[in-house]
Protein backbone atom coordinates (compact mmCIF):
# COMPACT_ATOMS: atom_id res chain seq x y z
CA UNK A 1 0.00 0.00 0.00
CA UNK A 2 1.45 3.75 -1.09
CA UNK A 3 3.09 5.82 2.29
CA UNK A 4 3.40 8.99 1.65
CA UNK A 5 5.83 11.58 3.92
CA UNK A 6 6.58 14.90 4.07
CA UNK A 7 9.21 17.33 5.13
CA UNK A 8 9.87 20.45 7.12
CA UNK A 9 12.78 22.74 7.37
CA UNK A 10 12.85 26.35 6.79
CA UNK A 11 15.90 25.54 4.33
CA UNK A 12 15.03 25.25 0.79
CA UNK A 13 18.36 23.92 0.15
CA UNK A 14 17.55 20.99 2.67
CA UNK A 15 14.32 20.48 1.24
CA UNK A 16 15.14 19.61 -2.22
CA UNK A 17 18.34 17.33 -0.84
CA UNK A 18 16.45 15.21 1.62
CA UNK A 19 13.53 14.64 -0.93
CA UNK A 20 15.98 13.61 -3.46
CA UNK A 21 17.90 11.26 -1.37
CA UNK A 22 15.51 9.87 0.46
CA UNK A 23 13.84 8.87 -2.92
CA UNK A 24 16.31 6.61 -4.02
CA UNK A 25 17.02 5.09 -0.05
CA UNK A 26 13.02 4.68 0.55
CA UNK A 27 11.14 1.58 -1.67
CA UNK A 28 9.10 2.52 -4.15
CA UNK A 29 5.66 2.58 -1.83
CA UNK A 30 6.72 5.79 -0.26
CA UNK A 31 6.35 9.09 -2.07
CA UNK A 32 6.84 12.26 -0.46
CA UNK A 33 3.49 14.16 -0.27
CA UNK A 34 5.05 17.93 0.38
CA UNK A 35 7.37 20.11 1.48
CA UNK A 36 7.73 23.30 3.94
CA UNK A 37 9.13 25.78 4.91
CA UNK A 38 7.23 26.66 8.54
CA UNK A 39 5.73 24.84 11.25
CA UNK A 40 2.46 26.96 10.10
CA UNK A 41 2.70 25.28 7.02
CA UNK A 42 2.51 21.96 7.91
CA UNK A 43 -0.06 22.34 10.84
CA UNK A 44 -2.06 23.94 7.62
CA UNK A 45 -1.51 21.08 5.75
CA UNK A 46 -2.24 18.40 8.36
CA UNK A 47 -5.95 19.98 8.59
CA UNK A 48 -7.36 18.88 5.36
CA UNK A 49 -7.43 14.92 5.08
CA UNK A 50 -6.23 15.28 1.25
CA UNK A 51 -2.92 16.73 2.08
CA UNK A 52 -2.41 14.81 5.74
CA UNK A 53 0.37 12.43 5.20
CA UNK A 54 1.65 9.44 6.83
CA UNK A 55 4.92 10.49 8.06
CA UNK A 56 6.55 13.83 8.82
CA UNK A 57 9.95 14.78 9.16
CA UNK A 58 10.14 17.79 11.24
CA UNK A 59 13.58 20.32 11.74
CA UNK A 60 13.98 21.25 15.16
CA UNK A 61 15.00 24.65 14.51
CA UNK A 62 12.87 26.85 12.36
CA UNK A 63 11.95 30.24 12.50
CA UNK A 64 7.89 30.37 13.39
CA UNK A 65 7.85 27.94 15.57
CA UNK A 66 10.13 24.94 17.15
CA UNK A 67 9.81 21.32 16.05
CA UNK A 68 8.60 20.55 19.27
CA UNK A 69 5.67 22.85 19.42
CA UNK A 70 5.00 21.57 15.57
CA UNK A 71 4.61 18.04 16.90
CA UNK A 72 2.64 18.63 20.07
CA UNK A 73 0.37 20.74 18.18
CA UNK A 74 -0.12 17.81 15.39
CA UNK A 75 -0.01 15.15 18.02
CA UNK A 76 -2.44 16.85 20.60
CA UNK A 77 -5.68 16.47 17.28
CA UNK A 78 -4.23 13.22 15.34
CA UNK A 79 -3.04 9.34 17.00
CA UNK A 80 -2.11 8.21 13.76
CA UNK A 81 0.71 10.74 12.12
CA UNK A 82 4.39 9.13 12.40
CA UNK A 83 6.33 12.09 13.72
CA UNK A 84 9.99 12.01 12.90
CA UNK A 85 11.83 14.95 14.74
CA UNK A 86 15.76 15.97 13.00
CA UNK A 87 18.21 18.29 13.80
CA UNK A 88 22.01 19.53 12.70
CA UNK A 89 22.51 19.46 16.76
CA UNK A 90 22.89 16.94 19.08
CA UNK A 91 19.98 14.53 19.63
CA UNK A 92 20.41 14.94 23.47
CA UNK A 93 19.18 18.16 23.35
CA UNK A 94 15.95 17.57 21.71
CA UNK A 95 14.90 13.54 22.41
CA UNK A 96 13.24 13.68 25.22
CA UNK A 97 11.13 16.56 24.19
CA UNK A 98 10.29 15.02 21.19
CA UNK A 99 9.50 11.99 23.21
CA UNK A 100 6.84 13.92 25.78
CA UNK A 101 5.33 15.84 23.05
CA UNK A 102 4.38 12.88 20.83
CA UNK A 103 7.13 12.02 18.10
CA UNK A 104 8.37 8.50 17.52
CA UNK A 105 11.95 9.06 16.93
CA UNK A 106 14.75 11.75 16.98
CA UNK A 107 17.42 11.38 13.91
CA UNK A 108 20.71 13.65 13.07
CA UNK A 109 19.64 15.38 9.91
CA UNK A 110 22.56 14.32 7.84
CA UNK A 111 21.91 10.58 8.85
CA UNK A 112 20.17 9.90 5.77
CA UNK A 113 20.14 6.25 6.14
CA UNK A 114 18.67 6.91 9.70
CA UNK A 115 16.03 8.82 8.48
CA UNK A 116 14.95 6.32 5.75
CA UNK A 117 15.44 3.58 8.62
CA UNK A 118 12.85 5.41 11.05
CA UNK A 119 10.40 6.07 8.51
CA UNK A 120 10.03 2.32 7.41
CA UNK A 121 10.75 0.93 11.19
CA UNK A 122 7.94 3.15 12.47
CA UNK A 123 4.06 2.31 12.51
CA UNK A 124 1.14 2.11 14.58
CA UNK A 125 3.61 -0.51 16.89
CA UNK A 126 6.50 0.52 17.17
CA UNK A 127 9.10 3.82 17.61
CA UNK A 128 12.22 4.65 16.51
CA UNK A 129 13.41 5.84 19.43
CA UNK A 130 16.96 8.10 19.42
CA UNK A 131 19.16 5.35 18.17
CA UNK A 132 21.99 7.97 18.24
CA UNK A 133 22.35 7.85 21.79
CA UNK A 134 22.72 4.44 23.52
CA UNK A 135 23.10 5.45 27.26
CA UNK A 136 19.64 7.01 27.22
CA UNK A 137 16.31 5.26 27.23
CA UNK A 138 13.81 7.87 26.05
CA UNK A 139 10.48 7.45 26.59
CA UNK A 140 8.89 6.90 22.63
CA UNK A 141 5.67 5.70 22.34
CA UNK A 142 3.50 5.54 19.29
CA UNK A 143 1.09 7.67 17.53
CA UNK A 144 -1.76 6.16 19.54
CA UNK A 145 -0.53 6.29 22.93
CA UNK A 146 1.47 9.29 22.73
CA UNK A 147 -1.92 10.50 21.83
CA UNK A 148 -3.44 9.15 24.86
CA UNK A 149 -0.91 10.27 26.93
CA UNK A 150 -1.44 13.66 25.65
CA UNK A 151 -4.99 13.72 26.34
CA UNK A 152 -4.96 12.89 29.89
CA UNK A 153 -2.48 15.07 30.66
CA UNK A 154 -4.61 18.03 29.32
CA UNK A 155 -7.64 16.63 30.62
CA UNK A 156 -6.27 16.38 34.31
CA UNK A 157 -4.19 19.07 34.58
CA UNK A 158 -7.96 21.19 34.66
CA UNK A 159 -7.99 20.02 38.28
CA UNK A 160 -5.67 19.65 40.64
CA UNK A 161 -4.54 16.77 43.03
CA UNK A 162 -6.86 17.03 45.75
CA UNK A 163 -9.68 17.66 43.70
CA UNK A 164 -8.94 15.26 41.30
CA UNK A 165 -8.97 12.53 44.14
CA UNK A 166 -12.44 14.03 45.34
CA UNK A 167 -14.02 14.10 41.77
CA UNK A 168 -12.38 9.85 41.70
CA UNK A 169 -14.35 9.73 44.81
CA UNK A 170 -17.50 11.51 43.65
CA UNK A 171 -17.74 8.95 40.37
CA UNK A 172 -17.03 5.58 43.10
CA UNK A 173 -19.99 6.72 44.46
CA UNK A 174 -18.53 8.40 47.82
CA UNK A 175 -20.94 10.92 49.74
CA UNK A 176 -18.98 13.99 51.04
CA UNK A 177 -18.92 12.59 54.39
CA UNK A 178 -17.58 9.87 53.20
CA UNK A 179 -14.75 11.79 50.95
CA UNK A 180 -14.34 13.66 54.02
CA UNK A 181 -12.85 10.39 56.31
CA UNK A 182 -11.30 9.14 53.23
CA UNK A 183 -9.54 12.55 53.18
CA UNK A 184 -9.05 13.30 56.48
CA UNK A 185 -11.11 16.55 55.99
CA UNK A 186 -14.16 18.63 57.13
CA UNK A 187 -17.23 17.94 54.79
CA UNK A 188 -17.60 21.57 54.80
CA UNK A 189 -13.87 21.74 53.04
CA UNK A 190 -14.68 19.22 50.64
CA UNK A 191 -17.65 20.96 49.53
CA UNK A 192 -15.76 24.15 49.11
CA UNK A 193 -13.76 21.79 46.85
CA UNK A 194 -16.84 20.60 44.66
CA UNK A 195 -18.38 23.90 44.11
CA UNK A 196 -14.95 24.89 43.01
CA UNK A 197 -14.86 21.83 40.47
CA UNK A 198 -18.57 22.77 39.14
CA UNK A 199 -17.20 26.30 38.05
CA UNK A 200 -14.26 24.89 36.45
CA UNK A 201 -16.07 21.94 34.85
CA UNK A 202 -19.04 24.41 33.86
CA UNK A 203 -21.91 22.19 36.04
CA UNK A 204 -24.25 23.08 38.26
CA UNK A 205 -24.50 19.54 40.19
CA UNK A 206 -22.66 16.05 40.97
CA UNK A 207 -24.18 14.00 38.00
CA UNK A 208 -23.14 16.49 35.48
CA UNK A 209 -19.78 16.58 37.15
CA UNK A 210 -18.64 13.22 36.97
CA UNK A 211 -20.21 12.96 33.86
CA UNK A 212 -18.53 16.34 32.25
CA UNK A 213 -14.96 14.77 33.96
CA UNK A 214 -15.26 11.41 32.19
CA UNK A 215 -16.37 12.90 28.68
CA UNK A 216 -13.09 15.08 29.09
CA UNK A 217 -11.07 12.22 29.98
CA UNK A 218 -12.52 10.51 27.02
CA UNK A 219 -13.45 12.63 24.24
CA UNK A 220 -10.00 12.66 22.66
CA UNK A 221 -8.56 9.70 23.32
CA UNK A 222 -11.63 8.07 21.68
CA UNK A 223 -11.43 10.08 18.71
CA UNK A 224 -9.80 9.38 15.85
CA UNK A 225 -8.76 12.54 14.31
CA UNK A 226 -7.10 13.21 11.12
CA UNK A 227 -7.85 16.80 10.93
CA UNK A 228 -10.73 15.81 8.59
CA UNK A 229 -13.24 17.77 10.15
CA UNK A 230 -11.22 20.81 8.02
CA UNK A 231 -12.71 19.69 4.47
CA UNK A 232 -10.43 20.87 1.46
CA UNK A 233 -13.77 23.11 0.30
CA UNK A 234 -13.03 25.43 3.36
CA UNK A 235 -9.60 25.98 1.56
CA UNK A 236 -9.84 26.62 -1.95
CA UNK A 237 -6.41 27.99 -2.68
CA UNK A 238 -5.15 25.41 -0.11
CA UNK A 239 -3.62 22.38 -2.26
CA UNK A 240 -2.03 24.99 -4.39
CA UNK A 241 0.78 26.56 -2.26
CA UNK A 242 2.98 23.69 -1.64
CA UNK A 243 6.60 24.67 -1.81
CA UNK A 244 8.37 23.71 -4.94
CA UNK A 245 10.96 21.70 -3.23
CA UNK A 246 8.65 18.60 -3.65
């Protein structure tokens, strides 16, 4: 079945090198889908399901934005995107970002071979990793539960500690006395603490609560989003302004 990958680096030079080599180290199935210039670009481009590829090779260091904000930003709406991060610079200083933020592998930029390696090695099973460095075990997951991973954090972080172990308590069933011993608190302080997670959860009483806190737990990670939503129509000029690298 075709693969199709794409680059970006804010050189142009770069661009038109990597597509060229990586033509001849890749098999035949994989085709490169576009080239970029900006981080903007590509998060453009990953919007509309016609242009979304299956792999992207993303530069570290680039003017509008870094490589790591480009693949949190793709990563945080799509579990399926293979997200290769590159650099001129050491991998140390960039692999375990890469890893929290959703990317299967880090590769030196000149490693050609590496490249070409991480894009066929990586799929919805396995990650690269940063093969580069050998006394390091980075934490590379793939597209799907870096995905996951992603989404929890965000959904969590809305609350914090105690109140997330008084909402887990509210959904087991708990009354606030009961919360209260579990806690070792005054009801009175625990239901400061639940009219405090009603405003920030946007509910007015305990069923909508737990039921709002789940759906936010859930609503991404049991998505599967490819930016389709974003329908080429909405973007008529859109599959026209690739850059001519590709």
């Amino acid at each position: 079945m075709p693969k199709t990958y794409a680059i970006v680096d804010n050189d142009p030079l770069v661009l038109a090198v990597m597509r060229n080599v990586l033509s001849k180290l890749l098999p035949s199935e994989y085709a490169c889908k576009w080239c970029v210039k900006s981080g903007a670009q590509a998060l453009e481009y990953c919007q509309v399901a016609k242009t979304t590829p299956d792999y992207i090779l993303i530069d570290m260091s680039m003017k509008d934005m870094s490589g790591v904000d480009v693949i949190r930003a793709i990563r945080e709406k799509n579990n399926s995107i293979i997200l290769i991060g590159m650099t001129s610079y050491d991998c140390r200083s960039y692999a375990s970002s890469v890893a929290q933020v959703g990317g299967q592998a880090m590769v030196a930029k000149d490693n050609f071979k590496g490249l070409a390696e991480a894009l066929q090695y990586c799929n919805n099973q396995h990650a690269y990793g940063c093969r580069c460095v050998k006394d390091v075990a980075y934490d590379f997951a793939t597209p799907q539960e870096s995905f996951i991973r992603l989404s929890k954090s965000r959904s969590r972080s809305v609350l914090p500690p105690q109140e997330l172990k008084i909402m887990d308590l509210l959904a087991k069933g708990y009354t606030t006395n009961q919360i209260a011993a579990q806690l070792g608190l005054m009801p009175n302080t625990i239901n400061t603490h639940i009219h405090r997670i009603y405003k920030k959860l946007h509910v007015s009483n305990r069923v909508q609560a737990i039921s709002a806190f789940a759906a936010m737990q859930n609503r991404e990670q049991n998505s599967n989003l490819s930016y389709a939503y974003n329908s080429p129509q909405n973007h008529p000029n859109f599959l026209q302004e690739t850059d001519n690298a590709c």
